[in-house]
Protein backbone atom coordinates (compact mmCIF):
# COMPACT_ATOMS: atom_id res chain seq x y z
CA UNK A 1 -20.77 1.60 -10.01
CA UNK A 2 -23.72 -0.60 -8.64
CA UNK A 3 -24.64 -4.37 -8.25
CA UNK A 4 -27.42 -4.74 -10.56
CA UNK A 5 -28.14 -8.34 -10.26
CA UNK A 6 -26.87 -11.18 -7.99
CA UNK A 7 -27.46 -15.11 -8.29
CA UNK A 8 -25.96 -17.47 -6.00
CA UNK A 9 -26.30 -21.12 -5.38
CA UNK A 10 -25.75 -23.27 -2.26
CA UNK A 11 -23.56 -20.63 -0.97
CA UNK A 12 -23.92 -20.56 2.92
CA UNK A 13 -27.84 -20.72 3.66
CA UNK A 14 -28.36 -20.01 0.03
CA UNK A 15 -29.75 -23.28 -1.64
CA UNK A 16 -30.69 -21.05 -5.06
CA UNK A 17 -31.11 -17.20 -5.39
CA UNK A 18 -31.74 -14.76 -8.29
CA UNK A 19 -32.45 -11.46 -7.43
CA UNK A 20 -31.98 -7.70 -9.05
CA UNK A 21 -30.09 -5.14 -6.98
CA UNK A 22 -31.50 -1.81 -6.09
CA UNK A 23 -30.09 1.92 -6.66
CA UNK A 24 -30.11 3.57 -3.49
CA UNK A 25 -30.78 1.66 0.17
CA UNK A 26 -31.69 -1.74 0.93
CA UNK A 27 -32.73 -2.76 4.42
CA UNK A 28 -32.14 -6.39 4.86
CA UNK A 29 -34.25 -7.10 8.21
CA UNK A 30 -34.94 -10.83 9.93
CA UNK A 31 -33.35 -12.47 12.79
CA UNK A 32 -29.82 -13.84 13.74
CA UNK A 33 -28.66 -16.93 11.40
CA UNK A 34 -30.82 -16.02 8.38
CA UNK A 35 -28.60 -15.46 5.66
CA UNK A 36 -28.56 -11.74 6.34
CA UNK A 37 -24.73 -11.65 6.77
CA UNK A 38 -24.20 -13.91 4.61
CA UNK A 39 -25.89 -11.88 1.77
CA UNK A 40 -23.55 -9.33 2.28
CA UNK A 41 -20.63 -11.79 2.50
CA UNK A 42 -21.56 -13.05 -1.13
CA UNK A 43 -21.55 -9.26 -2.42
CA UNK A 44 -18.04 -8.81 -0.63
CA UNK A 45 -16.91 -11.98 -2.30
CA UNK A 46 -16.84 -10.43 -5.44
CA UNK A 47 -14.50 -7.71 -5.08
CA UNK A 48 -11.71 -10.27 -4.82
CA UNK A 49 -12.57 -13.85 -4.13
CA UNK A 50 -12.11 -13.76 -0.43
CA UNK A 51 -14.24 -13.69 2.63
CA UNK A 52 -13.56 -11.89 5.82
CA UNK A 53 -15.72 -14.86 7.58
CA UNK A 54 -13.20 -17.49 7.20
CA UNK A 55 -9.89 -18.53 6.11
CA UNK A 56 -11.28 -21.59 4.68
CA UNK A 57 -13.23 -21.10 1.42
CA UNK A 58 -14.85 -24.51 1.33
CA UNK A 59 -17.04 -23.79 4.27
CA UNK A 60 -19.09 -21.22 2.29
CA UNK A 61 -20.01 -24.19 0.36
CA UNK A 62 -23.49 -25.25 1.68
CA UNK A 63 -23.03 -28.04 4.10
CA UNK A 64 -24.54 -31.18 2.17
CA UNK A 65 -24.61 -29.64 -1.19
CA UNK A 66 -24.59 -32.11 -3.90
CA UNK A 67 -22.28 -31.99 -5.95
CA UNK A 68 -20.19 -29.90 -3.29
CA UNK A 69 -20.28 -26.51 -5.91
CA UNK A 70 -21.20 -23.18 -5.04
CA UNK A 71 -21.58 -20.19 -7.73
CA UNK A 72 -22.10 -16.69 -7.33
CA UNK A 73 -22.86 -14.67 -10.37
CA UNK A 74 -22.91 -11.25 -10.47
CA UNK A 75 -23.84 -8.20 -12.79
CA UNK A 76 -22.15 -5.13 -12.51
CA UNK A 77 -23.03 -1.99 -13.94
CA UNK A 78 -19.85 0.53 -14.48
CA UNK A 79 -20.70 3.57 -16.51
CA UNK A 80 -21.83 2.67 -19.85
CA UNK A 81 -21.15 -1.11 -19.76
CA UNK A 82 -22.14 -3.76 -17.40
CA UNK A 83 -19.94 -6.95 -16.82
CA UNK A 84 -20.18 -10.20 -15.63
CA UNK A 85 -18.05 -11.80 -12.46
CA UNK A 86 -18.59 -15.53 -11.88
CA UNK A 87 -16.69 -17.59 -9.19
CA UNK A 88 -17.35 -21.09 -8.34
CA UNK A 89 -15.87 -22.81 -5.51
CA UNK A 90 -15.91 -27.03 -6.57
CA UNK A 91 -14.87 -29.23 -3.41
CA UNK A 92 -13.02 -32.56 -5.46
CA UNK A 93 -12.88 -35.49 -3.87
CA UNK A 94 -9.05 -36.46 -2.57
CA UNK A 95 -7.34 -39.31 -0.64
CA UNK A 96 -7.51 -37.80 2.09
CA UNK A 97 -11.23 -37.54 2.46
CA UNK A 98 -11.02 -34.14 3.27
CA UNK A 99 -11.29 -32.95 -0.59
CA UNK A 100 -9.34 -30.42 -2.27
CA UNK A 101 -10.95 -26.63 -2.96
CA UNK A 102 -10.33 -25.96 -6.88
CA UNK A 103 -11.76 -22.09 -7.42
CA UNK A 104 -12.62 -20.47 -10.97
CA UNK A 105 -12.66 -17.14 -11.72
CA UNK A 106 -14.78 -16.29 -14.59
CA UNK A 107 -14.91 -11.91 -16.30
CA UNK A 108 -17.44 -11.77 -18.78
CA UNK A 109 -17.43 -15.53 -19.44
CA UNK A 110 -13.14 -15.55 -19.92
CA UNK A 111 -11.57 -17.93 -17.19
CA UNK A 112 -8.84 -15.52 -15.11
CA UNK A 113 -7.02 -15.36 -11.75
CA UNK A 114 -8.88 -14.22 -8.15
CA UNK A 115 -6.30 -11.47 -8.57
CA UNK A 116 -8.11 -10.27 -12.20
CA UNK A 117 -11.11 -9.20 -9.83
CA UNK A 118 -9.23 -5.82 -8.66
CA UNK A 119 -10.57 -2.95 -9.53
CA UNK A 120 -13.48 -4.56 -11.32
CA UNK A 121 -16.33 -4.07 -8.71
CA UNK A 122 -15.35 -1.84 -5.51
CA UNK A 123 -17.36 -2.32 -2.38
CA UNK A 124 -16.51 -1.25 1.08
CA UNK A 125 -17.64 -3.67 4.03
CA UNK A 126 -18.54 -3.24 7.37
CA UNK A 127 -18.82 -5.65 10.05
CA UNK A 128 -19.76 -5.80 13.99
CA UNK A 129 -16.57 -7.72 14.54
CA UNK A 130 -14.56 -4.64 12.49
CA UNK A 131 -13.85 -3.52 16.06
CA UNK A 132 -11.24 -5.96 16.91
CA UNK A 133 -9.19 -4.86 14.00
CA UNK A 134 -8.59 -1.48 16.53
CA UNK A 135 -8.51 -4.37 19.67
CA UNK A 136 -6.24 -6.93 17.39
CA UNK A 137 -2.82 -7.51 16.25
CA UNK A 138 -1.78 -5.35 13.27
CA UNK A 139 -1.94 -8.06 10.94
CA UNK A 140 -5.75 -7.64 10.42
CA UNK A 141 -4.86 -3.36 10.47
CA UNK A 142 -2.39 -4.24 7.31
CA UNK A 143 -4.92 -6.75 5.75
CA UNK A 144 -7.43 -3.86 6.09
CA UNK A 145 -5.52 -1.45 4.30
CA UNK A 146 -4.32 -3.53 1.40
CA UNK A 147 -8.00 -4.57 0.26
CA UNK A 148 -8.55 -1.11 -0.10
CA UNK A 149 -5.33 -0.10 -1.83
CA UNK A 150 -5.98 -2.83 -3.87
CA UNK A 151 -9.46 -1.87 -5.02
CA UNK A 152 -8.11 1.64 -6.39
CA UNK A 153 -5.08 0.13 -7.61
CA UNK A 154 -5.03 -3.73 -9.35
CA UNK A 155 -1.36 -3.35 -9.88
CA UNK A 156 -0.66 -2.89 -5.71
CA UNK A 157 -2.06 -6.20 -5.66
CA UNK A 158 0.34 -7.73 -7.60
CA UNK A 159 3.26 -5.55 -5.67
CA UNK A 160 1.77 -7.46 -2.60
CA UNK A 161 1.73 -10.88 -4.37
CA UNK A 162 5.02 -10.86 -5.34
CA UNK A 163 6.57 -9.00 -2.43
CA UNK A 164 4.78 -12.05 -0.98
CA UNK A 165 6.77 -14.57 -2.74
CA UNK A 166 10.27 -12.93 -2.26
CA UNK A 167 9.82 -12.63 1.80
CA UNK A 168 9.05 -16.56 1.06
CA UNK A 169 12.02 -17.53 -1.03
CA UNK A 170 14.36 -15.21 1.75
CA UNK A 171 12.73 -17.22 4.74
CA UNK A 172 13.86 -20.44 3.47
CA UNK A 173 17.60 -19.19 3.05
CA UNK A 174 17.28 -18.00 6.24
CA UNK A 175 16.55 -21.33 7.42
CA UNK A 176 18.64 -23.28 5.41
CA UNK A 177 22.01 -20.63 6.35
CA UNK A 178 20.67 -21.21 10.25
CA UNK A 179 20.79 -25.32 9.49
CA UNK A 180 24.49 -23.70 8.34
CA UNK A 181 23.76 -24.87 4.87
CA UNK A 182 25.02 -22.53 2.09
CA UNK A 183 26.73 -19.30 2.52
CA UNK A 184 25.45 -16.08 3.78
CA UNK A 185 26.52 -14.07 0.92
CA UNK A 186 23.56 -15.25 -0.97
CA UNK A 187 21.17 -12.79 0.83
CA UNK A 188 22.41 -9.72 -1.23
CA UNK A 189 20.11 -10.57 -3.99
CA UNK A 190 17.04 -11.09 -1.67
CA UNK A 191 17.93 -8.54 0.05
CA UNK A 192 18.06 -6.02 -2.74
CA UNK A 193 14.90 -7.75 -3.63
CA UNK A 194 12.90 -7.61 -0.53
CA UNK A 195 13.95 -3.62 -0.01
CA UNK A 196 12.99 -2.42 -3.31
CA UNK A 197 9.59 -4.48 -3.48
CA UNK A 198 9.06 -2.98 0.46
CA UNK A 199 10.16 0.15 -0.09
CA UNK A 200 7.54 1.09 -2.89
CA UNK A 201 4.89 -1.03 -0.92
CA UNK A 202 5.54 1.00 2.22
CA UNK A 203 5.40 4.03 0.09
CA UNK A 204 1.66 3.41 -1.25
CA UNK A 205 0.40 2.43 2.19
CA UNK A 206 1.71 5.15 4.23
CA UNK A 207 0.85 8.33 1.20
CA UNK A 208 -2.63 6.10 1.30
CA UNK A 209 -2.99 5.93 5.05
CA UNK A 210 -2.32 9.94 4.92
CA UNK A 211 -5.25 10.49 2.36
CA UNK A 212 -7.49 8.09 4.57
CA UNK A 213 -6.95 10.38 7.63
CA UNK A 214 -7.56 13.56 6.01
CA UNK A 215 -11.28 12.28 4.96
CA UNK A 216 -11.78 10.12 8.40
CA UNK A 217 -10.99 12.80 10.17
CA UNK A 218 -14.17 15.17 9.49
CA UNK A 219 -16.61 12.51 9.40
CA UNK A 220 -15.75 11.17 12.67
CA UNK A 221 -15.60 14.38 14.61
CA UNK A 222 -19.36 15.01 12.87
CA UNK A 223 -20.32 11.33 14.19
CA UNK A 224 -19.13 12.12 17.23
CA UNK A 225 -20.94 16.13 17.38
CA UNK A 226 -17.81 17.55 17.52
CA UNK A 227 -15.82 15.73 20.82
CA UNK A 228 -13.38 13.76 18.92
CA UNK A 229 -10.72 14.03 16.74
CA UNK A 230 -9.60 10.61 15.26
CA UNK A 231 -5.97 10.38 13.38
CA UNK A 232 -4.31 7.54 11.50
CA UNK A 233 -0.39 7.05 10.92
CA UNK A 234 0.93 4.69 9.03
CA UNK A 235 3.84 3.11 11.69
CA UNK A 236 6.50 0.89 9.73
CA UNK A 237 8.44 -1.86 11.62
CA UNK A 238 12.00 0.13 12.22
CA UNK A 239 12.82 4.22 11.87
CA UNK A 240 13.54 4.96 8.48
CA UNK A 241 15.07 8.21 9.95
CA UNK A 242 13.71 10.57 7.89
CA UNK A 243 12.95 14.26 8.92
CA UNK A 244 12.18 15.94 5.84
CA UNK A 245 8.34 15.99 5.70
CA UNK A 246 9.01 15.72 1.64
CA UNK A 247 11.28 12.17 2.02
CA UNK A 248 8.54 11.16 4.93
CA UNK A 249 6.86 8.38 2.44
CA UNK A 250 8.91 8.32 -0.39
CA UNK A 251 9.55 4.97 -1.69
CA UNK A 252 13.49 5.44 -2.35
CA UNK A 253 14.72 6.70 1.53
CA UNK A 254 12.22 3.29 2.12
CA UNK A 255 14.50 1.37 0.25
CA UNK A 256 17.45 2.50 1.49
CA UNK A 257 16.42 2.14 5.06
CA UNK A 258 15.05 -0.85 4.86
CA UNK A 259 18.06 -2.33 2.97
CA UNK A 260 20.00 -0.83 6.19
CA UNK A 261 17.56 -2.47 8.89
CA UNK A 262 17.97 -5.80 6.86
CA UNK A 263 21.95 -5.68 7.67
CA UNK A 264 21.90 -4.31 10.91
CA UNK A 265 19.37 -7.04 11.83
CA UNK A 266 21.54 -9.72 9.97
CA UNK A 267 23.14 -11.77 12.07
CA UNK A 268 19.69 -11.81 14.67
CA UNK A 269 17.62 -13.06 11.49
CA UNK A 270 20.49 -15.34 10.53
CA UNK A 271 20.29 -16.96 14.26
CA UNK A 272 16.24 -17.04 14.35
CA UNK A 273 15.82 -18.33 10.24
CA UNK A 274 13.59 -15.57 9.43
CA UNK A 275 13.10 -12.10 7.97
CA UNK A 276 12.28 -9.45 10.96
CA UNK A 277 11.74 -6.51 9.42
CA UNK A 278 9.42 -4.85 6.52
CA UNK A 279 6.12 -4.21 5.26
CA UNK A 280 4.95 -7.70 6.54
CA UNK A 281 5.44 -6.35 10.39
CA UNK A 282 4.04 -2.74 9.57
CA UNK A 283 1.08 -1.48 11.78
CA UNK A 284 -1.02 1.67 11.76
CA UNK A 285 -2.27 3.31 14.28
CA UNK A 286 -5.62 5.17 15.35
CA UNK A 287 -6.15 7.72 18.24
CA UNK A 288 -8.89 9.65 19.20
CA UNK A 289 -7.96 13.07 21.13
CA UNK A 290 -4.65 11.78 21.79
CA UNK A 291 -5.19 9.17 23.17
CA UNK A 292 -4.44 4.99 21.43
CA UNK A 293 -7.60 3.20 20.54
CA UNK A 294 -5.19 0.06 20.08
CA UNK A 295 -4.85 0.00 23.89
CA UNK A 296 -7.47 2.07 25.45
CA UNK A 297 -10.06 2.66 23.17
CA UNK A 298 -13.65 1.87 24.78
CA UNK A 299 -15.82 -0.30 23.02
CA UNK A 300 -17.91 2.71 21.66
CA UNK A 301 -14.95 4.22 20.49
CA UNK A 302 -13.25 1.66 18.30
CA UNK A 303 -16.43 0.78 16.68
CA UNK A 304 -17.05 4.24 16.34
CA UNK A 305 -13.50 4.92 14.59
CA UNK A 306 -13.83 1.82 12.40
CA UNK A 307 -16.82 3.08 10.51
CA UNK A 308 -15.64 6.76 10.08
CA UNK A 309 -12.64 4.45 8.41
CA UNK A 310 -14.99 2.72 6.45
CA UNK A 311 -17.04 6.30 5.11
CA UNK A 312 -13.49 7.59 4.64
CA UNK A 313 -12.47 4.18 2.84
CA UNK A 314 -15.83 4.85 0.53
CA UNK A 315 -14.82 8.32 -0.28
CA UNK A 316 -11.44 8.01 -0.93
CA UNK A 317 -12.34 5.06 -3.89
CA UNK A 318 -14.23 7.74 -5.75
CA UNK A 319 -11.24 10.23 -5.34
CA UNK A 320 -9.08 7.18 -6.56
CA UNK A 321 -11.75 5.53 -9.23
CA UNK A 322 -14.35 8.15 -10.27
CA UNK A 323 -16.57 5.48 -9.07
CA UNK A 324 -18.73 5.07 -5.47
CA UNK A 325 -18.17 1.55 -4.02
CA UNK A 326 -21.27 0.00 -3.05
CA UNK A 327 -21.93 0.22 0.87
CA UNK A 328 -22.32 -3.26 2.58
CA UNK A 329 -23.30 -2.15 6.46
CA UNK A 330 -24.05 -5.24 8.87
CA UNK A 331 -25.79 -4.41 11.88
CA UNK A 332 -24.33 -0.45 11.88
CA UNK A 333 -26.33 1.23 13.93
CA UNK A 334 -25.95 -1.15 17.26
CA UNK A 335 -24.27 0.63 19.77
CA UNK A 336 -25.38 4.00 18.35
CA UNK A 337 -27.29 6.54 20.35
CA UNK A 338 -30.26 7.75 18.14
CA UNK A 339 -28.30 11.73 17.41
CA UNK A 340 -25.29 9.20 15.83
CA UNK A 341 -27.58 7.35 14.21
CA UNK A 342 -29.98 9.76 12.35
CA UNK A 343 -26.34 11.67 10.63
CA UNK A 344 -24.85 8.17 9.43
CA UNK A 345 -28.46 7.71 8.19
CA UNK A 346 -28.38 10.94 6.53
CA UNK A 347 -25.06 10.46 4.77
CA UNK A 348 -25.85 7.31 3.83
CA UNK A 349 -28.64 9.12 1.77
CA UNK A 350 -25.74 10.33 -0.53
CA UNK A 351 -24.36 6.86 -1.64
CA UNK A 352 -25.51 5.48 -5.16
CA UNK A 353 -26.30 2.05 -3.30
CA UNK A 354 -26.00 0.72 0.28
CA UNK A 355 -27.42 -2.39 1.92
CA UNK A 356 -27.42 -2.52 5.09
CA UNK A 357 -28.66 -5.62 7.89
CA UNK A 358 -31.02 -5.43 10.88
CA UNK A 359 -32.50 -7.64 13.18
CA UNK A 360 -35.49 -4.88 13.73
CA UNK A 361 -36.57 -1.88 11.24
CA UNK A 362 -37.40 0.21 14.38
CA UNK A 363 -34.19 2.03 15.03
CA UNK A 364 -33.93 3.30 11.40
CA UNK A 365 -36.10 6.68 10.82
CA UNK A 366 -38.83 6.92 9.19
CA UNK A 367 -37.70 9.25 6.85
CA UNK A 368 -34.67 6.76 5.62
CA UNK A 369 -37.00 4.18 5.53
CA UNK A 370 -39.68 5.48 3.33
CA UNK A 371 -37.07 5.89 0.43
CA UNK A 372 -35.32 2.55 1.29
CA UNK A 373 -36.44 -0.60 0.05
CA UNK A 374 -36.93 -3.17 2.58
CA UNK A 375 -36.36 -6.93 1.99
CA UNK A 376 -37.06 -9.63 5.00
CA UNK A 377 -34.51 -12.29 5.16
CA UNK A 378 -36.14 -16.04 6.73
CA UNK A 379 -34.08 -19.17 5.89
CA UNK A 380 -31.74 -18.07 3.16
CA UNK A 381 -34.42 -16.41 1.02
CA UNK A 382 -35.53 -12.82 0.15
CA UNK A 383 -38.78 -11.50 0.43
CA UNK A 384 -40.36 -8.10 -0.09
């Protein structure tokens, strides 16, 4: 799988672009707040209509763009077919003032959901800022893990969706039975609801999270020449109480205990008017040697463990998809001593297609730059 062409207009710093995609590596070099990151970002925003950058899509709209429309086309080439992903993000005007963001989806010209996207073009992202998902609260951990799972599997993104939607509808009984409105026997439904929908999405992160460490493992103890080990665990939000290795993940004793945390926490969520317990509370955790990255990981460390996540993340899609994602590196060899960097360099060699960002060519080899093809980035264009 590979990005053969990409076209985008006035998204971020990008007034109009058209531009084909290279097999193999791209260096993207020029300095900070030159559309470098925001190249990537564009890429990114086609594996599911989101943007790690910000929680509010209308701000990759170019600021002044008239009409307020951005568009992002790209071509995709997957085996013996390529196909076509449009999205265009139209600000409309509203009372307000503010405007309201209307998004379309577009697969080989056919109008569909954001959610269509998964599984249709796989990438695997890497940012600077990656390291405060190791620093951060686990929601950004769970986020993390669910793009991924969602890549190799469209239909987890739909478990997610509608788990979603029942932890919604069980919230507002919550708070209606705490307003003492209605009668607490009408959790049993959501309740059956919310444990069989959790119970399988547990399942698929954890048995996930347990493939991801057997691949992250190697590659960071070869990043780090040997001195760490780094492990993952998947670490759900009450004891499930299992101690056969075989029921460990399984989405059934899931179910079952967390239909028994939801009544054991019942009259506590009934007081508070809102669900404490489940997937949306899960964390994961990463240690290196022993010892919790979450809490006292150095700096060097967590943005260490992050990529070998990444490379794992990477590896694990073409177990899952028969497919390599495309690589999208931002500024990945800061912080690196030259040993680290020359063997990410060298595995990077391996991958179909990687682009990677720079603000100077001079710590990449000369070796990976000879078979690289290097672009400079100046004002939201692309030159040679």
């Amino acid at each position: 799988m590979r990005l053969v062409h990409l076209a985008l207009t006035n998204f971020r710093s990008f007034t109009s672009l058209q531009t084909e995609i290279p097999a193999g590596s791209t260096l993207l070099v020029g300095a900070n707040a030159q559309g470098k990151t925001s190249f990537l970002e564009a890429i990114y925003y086609l594996v599911g209509a989101w943007s790690p950058h910000t929680a509010n899509d209308r701000q990759l709209i170019q600021l002044g763009a008239q009409p307020p429309i951005a568009r992002l086309v790209g071509l995709i080439e997957r085996g013996d077919r390529t196909e076509r992903i449009e999205i265009r993000l139209i600000l409309e005007p509203a009372a307000n003032g503010e405007g309201r963001l209307r998004k379309e989806v577009l697969l080989n010209g056919v109008k569909k959901r954001a959610t269509d996207l998964h599984g249709r073009f796989n990438a695997v992202l890497f940012l600077p800022q990656d390291v405060e998902l190791v620093e951060g609260p686990p929601a950004g951990r769970r986020q993390q893990l669910d793009a991924t799972l969602s890549q190799a599997d469209p239909n987890y993104a739909g478990e997610l969706l509608e788990y979603g939607k029942v932890l919604t509808q069980r919230n507002a009984l919550l708070k209606q039975l705490q307003e003492r409105r209605g009668s607490s026997g009408q959790l049993a439904f959501w309740d059956q609801r919310l444990a069989d929908s959790g119970g399988s999405l547990m399942s698929r992160r954890a048995s996930a999270l347990a493939e991801l460490n057997r691949l992250a493992g190697p590659i960071h103890t070869a990043l780090t020449a040997g001195v760490e080990m780094l492990m993952l665990e998947y670490q759900p939000s009450f004891d499930p109480g299992l101690t056969d290795p075989e029921d460990r993940w399984q989405t059934e004793p899931l179910r079952r205990g967390l239909a028994a945390e939801l009544e054991r926490l019942r009259s506590e969520e009934l007081g508070r008017g809102m669900t404490l317990t489940g997937p949306q509370r899960d964390d994961l955790s990463l240690t290196v040697n022993g010892l919790d990255l979450r809490q006292y990981g150095s700096r060097g460390q967590n943005r260490t463990a992050m990529l070998s996540l990444k490379l794992a993340e990477a590896e694990w899609l073409v177990q899952r998809t028969g497919e390599y994602p495309v690589l999208l590196l931002d500024e990945v060899l800061a912080e690196l001593d030259p040993q680290r960097r020359s063997d990410l360099l060298e595995r990077l060699a391996a991958a179909p297609q990687a682009l990677l960002t720079a603000a100077d060519a001079e710590m990449f080899t000369g070796e990976f730059l000879a078979r690289s093809t290097v672009w400079k980035v100046r004002s939201g264009s692309l030159n040679p």
